[in-house]
PDB file of N, CA and C in Angstrom:
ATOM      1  N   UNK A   1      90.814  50.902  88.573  1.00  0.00           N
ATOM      2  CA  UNK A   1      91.479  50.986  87.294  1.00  0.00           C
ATOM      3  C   UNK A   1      91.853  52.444  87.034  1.00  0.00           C
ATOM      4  N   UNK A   2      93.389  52.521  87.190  1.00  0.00           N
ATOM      5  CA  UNK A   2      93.547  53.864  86.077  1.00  0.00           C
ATOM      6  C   UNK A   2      93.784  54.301  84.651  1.00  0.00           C
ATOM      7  N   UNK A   3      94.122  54.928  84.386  1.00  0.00           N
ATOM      8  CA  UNK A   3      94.341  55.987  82.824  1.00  0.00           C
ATOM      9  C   UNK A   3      95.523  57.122  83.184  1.00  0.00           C
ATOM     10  N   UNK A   4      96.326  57.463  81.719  1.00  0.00           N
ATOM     11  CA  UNK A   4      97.013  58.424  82.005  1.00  0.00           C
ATOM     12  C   UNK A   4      96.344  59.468  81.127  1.00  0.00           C
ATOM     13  N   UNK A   5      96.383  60.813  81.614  1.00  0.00           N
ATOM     14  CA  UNK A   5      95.873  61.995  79.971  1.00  0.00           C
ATOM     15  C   UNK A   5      96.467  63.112  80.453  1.00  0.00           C
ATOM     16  N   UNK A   6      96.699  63.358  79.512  1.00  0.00           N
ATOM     17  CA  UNK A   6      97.577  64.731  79.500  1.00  0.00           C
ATOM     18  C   UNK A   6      96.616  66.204  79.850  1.00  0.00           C
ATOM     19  N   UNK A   7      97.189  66.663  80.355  1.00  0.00           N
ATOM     20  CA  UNK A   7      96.597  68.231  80.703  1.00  0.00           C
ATOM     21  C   UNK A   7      97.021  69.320  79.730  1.00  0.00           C
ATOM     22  N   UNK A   8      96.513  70.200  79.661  1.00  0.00           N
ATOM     23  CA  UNK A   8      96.660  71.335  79.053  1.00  0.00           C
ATOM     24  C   UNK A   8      98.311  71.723  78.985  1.00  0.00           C
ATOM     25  N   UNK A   9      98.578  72.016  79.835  1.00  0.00           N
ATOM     26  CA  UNK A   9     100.322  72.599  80.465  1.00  0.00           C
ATOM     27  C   UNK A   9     101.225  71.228  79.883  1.00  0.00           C
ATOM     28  N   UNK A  10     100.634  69.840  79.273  1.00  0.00           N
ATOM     29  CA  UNK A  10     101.806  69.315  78.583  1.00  0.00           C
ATOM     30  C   UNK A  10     102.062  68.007  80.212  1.00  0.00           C
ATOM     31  N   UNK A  11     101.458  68.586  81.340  1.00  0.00           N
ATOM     32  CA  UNK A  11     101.508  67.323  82.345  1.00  0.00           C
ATOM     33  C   UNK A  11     100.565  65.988  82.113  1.00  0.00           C
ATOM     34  N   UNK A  12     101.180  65.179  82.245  1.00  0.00           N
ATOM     35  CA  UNK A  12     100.610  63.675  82.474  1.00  0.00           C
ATOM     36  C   UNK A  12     100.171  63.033  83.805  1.00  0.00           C
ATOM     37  N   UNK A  13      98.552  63.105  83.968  1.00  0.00           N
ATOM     38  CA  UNK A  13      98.167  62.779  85.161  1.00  0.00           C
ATOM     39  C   UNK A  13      97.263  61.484  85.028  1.00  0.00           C
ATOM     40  N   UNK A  14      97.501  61.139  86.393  1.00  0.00           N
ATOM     41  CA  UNK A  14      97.207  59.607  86.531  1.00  0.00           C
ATOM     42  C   UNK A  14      95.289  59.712  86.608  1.00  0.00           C
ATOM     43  N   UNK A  15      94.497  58.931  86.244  1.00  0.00           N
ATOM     44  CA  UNK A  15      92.977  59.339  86.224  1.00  0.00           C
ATOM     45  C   UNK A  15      92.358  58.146  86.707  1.00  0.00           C
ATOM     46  N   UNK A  16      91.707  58.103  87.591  1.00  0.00           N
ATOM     47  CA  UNK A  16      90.972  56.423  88.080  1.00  0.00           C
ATOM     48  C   UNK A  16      89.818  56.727  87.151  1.00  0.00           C
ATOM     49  N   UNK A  17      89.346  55.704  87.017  1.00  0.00           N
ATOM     50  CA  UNK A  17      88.189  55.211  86.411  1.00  0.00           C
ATOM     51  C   UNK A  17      86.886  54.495  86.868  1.00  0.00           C
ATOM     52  N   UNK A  18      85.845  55.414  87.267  1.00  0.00           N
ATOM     53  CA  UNK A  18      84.962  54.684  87.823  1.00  0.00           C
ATOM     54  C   UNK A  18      83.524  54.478  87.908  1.00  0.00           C
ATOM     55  N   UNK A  19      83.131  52.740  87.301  1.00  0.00           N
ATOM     56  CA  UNK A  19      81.823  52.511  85.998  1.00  0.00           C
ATOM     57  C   UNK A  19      82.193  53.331  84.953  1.00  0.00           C
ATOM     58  N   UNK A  20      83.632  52.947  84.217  1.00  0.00           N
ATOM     59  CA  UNK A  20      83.702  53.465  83.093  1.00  0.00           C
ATOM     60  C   UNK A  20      84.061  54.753  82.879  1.00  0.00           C
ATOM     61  N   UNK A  21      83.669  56.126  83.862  1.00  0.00           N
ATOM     62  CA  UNK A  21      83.839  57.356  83.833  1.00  0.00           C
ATOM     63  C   UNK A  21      85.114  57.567  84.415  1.00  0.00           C
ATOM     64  N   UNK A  22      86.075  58.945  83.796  1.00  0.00           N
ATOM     65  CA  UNK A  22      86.943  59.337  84.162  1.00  0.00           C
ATOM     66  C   UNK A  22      86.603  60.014  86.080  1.00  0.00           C
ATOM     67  N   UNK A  23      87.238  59.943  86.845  1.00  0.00           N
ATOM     68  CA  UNK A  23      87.387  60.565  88.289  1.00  0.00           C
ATOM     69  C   UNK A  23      88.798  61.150  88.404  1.00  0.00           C
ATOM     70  N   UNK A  24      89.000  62.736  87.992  1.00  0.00           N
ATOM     71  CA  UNK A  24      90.107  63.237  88.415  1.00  0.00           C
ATOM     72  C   UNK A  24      90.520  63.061  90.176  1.00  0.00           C
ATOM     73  N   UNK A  25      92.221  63.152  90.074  1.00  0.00           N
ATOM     74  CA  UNK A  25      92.826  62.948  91.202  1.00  0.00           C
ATOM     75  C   UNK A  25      92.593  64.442  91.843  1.00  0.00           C
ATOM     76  N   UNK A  26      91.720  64.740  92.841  1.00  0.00           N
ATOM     77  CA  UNK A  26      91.579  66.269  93.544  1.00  0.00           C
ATOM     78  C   UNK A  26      92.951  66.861  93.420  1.00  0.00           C
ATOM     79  N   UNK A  27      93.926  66.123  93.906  1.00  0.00           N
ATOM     80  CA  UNK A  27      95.512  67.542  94.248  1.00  0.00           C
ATOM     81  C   UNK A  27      95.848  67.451  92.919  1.00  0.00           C
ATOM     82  N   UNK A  28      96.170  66.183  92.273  1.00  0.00           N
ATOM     83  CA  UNK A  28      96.488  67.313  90.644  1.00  0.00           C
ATOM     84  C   UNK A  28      95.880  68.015  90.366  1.00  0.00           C
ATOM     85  N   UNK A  29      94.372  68.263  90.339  1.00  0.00           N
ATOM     86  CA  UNK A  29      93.625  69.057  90.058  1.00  0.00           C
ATOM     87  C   UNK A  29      93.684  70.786  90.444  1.00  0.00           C
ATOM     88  N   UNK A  30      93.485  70.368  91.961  1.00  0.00           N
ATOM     89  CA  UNK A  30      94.510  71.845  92.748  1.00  0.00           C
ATOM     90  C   UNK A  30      95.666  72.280  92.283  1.00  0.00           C
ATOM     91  N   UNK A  31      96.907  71.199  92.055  1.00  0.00           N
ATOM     92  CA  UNK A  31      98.117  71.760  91.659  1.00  0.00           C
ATOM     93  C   UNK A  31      97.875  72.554  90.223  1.00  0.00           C
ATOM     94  N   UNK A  32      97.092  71.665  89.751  1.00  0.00           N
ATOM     95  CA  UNK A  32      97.134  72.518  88.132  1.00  0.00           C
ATOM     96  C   UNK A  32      96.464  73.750  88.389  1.00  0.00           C
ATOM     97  N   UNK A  33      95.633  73.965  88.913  1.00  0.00           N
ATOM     98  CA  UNK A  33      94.900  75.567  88.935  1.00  0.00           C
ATOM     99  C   UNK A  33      95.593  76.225  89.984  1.00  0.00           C
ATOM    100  N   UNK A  34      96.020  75.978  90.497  1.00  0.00           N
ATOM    101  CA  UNK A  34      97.106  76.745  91.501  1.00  0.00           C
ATOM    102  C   UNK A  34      98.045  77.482  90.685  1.00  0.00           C
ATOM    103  N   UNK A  35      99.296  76.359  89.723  1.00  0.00           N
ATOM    104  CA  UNK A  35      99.801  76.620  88.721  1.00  0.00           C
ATOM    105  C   UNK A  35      99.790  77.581  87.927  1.00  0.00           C
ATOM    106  N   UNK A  36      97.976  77.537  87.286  1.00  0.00           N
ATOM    107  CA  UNK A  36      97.555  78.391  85.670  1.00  0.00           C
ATOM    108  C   UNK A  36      97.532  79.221  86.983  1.00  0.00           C
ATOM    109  N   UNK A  37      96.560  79.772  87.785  1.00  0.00           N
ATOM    110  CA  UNK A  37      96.472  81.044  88.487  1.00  0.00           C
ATOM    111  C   UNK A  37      97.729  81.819  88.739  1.00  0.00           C
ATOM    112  N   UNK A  38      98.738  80.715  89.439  1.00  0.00           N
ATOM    113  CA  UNK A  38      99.964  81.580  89.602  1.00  0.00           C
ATOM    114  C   UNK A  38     100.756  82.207  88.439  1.00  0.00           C
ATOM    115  N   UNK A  39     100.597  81.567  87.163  1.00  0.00           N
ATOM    116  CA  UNK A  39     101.128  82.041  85.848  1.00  0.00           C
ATOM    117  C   UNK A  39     100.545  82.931  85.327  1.00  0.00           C
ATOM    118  N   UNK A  40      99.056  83.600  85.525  1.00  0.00           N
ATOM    119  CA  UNK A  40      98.469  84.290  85.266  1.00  0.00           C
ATOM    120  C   UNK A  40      98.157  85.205  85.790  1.00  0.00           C
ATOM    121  N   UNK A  41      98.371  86.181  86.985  1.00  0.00           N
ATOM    122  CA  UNK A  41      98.445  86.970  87.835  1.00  0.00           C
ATOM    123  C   UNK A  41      98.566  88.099  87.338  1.00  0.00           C
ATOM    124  N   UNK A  42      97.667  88.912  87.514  1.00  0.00           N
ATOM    125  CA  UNK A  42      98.433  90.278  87.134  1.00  0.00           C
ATOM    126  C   UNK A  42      97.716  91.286  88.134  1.00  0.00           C
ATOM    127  N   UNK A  43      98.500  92.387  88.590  1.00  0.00           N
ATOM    128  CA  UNK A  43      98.431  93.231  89.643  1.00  0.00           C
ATOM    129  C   UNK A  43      97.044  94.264  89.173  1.00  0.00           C
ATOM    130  N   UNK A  44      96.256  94.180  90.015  1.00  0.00           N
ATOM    131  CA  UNK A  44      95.117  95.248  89.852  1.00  0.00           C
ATOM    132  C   UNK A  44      95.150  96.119  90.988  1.00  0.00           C
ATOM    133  N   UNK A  45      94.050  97.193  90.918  1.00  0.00           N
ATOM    134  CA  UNK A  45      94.489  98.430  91.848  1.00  0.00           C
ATOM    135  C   UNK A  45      92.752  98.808  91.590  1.00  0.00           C
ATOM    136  N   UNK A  46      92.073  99.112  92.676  1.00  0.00           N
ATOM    137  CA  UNK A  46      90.820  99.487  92.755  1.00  0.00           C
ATOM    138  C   UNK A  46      90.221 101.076  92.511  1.00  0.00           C
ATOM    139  N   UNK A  47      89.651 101.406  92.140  1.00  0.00           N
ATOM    140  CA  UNK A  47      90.150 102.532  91.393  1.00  0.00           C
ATOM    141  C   UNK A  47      89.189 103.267  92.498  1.00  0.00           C
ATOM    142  N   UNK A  48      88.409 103.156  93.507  1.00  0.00           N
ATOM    143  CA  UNK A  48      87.570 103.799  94.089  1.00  0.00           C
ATOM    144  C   UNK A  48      89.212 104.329  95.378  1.00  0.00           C
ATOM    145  N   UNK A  49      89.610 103.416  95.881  1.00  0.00           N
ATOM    146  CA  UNK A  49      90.341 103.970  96.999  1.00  0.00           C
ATOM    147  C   UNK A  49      92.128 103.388  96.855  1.00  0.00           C
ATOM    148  N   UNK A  50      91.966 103.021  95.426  1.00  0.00           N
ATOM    149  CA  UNK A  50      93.839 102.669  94.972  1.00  0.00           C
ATOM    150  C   UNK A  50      94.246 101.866  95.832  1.00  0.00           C
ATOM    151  N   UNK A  51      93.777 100.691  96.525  1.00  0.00           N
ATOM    152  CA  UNK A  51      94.305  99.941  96.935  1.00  0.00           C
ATOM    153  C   UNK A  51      94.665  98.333  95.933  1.00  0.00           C
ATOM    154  N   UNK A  52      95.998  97.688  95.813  1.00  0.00           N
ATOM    155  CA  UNK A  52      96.832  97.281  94.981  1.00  0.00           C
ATOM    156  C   UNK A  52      96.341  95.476  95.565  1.00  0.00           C
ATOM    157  N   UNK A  53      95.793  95.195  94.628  1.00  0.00           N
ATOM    158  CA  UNK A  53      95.711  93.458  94.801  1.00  0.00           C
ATOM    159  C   UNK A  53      96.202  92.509  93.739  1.00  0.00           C
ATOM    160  N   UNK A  54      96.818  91.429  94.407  1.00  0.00           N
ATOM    161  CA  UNK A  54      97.691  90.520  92.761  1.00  0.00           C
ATOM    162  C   UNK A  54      96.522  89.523  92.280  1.00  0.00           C
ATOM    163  N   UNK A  55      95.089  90.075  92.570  1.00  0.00           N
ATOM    164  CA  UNK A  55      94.773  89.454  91.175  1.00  0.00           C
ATOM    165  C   UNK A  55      93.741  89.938  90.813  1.00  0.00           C
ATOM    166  N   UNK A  56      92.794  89.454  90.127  1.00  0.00           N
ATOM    167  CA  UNK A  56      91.673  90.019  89.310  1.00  0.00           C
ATOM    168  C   UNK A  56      90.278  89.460  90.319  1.00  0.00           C
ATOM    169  N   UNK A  57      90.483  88.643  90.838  1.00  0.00           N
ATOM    170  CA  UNK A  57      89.524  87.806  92.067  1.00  0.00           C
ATOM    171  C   UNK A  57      89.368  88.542  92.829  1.00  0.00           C
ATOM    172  N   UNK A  58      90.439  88.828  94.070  1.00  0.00           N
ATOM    173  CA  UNK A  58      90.764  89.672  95.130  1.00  0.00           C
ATOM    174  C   UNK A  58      90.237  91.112  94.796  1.00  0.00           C
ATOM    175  N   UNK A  59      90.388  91.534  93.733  1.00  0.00           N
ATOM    176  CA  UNK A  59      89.863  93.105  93.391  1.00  0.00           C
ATOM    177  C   UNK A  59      88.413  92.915  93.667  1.00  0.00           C
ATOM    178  N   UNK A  60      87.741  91.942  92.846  1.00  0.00           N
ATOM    179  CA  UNK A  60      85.970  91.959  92.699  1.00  0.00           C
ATOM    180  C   UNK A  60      85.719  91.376  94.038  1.00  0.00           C
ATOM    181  N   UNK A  61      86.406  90.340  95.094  1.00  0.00           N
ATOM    182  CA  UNK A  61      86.087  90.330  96.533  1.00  0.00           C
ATOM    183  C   UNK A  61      86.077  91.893  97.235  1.00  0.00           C
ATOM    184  N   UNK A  62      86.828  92.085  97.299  1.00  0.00           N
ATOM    185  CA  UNK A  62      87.069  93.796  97.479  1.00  0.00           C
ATOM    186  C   UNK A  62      86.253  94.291  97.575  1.00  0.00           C
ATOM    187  N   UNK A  63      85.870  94.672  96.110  1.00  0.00           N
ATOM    188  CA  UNK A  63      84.874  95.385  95.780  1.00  0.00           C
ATOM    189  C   UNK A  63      83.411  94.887  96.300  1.00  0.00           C
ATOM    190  N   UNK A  64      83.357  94.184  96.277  1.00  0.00           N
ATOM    191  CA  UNK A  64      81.775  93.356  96.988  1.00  0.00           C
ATOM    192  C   UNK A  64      81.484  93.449  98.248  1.00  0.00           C
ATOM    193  N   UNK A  65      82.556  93.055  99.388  1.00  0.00           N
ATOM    194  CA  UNK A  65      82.817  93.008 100.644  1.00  0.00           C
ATOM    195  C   UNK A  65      83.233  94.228 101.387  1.00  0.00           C
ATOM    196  N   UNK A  66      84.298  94.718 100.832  1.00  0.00           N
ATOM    197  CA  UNK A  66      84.763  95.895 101.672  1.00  0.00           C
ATOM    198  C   UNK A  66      84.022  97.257 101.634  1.00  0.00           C
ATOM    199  N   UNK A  67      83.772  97.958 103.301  1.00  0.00           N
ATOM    200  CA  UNK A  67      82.574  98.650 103.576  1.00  0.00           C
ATOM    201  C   UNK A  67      83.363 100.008 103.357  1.00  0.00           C
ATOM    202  N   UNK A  68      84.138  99.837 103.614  1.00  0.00           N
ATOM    203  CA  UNK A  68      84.873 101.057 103.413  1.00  0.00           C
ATOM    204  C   UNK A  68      84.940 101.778 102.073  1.00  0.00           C
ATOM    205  N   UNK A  69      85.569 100.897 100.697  1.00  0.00           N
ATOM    206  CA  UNK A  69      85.381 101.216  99.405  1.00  0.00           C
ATOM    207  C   UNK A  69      83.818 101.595  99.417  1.00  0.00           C
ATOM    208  N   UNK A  70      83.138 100.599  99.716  1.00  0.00           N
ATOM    209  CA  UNK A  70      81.362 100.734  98.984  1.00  0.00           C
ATOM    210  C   UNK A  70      81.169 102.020  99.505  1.00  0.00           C
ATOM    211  N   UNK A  71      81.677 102.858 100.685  1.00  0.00           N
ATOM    212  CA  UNK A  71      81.368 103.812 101.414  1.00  0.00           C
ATOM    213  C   UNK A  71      81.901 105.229 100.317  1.00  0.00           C
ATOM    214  N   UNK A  72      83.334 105.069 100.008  1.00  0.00           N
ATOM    215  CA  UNK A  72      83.417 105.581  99.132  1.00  0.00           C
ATOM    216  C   UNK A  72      83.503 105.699  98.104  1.00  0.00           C
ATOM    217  N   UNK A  73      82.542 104.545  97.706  1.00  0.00           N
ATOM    218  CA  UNK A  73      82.173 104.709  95.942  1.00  0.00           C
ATOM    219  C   UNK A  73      81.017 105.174  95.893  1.00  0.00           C
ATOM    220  N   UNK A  74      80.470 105.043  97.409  1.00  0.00           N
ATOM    221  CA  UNK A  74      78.830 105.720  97.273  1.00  0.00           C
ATOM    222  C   UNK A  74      79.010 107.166  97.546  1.00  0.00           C
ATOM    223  N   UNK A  75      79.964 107.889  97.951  1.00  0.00           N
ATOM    224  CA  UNK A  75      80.225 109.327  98.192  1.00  0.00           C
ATOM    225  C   UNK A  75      80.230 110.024  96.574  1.00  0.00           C
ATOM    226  N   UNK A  76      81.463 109.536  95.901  1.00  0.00           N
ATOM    227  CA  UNK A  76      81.835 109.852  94.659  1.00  0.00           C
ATOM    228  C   UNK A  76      80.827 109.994  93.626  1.00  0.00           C
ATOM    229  N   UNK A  77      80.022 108.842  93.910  1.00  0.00           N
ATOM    230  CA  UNK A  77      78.753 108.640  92.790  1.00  0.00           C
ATOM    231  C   UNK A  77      77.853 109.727  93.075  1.00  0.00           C
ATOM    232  N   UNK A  78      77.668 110.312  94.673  1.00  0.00           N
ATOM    233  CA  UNK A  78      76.907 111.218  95.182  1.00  0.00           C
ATOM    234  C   UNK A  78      77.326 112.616  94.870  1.00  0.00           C
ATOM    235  N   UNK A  79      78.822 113.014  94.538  1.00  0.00           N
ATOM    236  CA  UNK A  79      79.226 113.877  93.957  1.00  0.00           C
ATOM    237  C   UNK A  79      78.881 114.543  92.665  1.00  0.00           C
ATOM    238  N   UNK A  80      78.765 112.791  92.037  1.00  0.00           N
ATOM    239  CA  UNK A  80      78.679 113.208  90.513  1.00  0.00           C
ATOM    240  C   UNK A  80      77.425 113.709  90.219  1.00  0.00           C
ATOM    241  N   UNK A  81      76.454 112.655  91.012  1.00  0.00           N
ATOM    242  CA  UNK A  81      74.876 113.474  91.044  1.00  0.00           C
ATOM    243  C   UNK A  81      74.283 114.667  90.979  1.00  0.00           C
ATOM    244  N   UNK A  82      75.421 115.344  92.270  1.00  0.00           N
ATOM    245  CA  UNK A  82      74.992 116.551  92.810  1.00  0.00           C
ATOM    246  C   UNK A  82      75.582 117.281  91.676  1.00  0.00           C
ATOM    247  N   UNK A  83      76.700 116.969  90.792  1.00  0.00           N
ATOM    248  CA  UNK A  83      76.945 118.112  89.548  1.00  0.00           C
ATOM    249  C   UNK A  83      76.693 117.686  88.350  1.00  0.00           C
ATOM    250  N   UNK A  84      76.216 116.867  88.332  1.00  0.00           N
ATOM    251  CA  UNK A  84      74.748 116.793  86.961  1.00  0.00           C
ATOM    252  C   UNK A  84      76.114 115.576  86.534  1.00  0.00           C
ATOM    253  N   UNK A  85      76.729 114.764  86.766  1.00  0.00           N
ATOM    254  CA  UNK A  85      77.794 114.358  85.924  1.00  0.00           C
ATOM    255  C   UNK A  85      76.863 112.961  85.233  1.00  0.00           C
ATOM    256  N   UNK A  86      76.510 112.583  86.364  1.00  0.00           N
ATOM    257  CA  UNK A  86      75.681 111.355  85.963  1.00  0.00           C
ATOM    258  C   UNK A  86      74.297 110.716  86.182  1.00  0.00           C
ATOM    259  N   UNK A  87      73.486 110.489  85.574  1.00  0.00           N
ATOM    260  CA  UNK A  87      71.682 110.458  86.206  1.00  0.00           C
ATOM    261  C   UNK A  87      71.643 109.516  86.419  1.00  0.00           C
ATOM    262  N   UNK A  88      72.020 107.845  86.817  1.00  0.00           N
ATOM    263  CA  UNK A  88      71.845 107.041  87.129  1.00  0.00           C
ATOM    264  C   UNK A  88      73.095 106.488  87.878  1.00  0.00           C
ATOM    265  N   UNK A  89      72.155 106.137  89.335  1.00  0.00           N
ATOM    266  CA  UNK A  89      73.624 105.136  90.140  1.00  0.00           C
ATOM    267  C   UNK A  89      73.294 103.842  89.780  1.00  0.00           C
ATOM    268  N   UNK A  90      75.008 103.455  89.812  1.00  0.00           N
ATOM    269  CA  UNK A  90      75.186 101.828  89.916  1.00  0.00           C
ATOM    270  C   UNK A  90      74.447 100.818  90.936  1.00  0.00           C
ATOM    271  N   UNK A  91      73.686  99.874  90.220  1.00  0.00           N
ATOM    272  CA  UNK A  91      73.568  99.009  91.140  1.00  0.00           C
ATOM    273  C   UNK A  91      74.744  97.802  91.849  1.00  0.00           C
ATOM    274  N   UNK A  92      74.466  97.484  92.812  1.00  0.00           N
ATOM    275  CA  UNK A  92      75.817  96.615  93.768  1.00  0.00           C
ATOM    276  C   UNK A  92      74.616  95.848  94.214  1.00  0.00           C
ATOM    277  N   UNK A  93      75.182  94.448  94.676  1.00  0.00           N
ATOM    278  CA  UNK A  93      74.566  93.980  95.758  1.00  0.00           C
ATOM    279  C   UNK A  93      75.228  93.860  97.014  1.00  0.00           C
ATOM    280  N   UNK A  94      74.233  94.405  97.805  1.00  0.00           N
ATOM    281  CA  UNK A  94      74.152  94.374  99.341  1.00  0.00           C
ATOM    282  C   UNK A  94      74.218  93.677 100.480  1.00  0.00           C
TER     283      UNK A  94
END
């Protein structure tokens, strides 16, 4: 058994029903957040080594993963140390 209900964006998607509970269709589901993500994009830039990513996700992967940034965000922070700028480093996980 299905249902129709409207989404946020004003689309009408088809919904099975099962024991009573709604069961979204997975690819509308994808299409719609594919959609809001792609409408929502906005260009970030990492401020440790200025490298330019289109979204806000990709920056904090970045930042988590890449050894290179962590390398030089741990230099900079070591800078600031050494001239009194700041008494406590950031924690990251490792």
């Amino acid at each position: 058994m299905t249902t129709e209900v409207a989404t946020a964006n004003g689309e009408v998607v088809k919904v099975r029903l099962v024991k009573g509970k709604p069961v979204a269709d997975i690819d509308a589901l994808r299409k719609y957040h594919r959609e809001y993500y792609h409408l929502n994009k906005q260009e970030c830039e990492c401020e440790h080594c200025k490298t330019k990513f289109t979204s806000q996700s990709a920056l904090v992967r970045h930042q988590r993963r890449n050894q290179k940034c962590a390398l030089q965000r741990a230099r900079t922070e070591l800078e600031m140390l050494r001239n009194g700028q700041v008494t406590k480093i950031s924690e990251t996980d490792v």
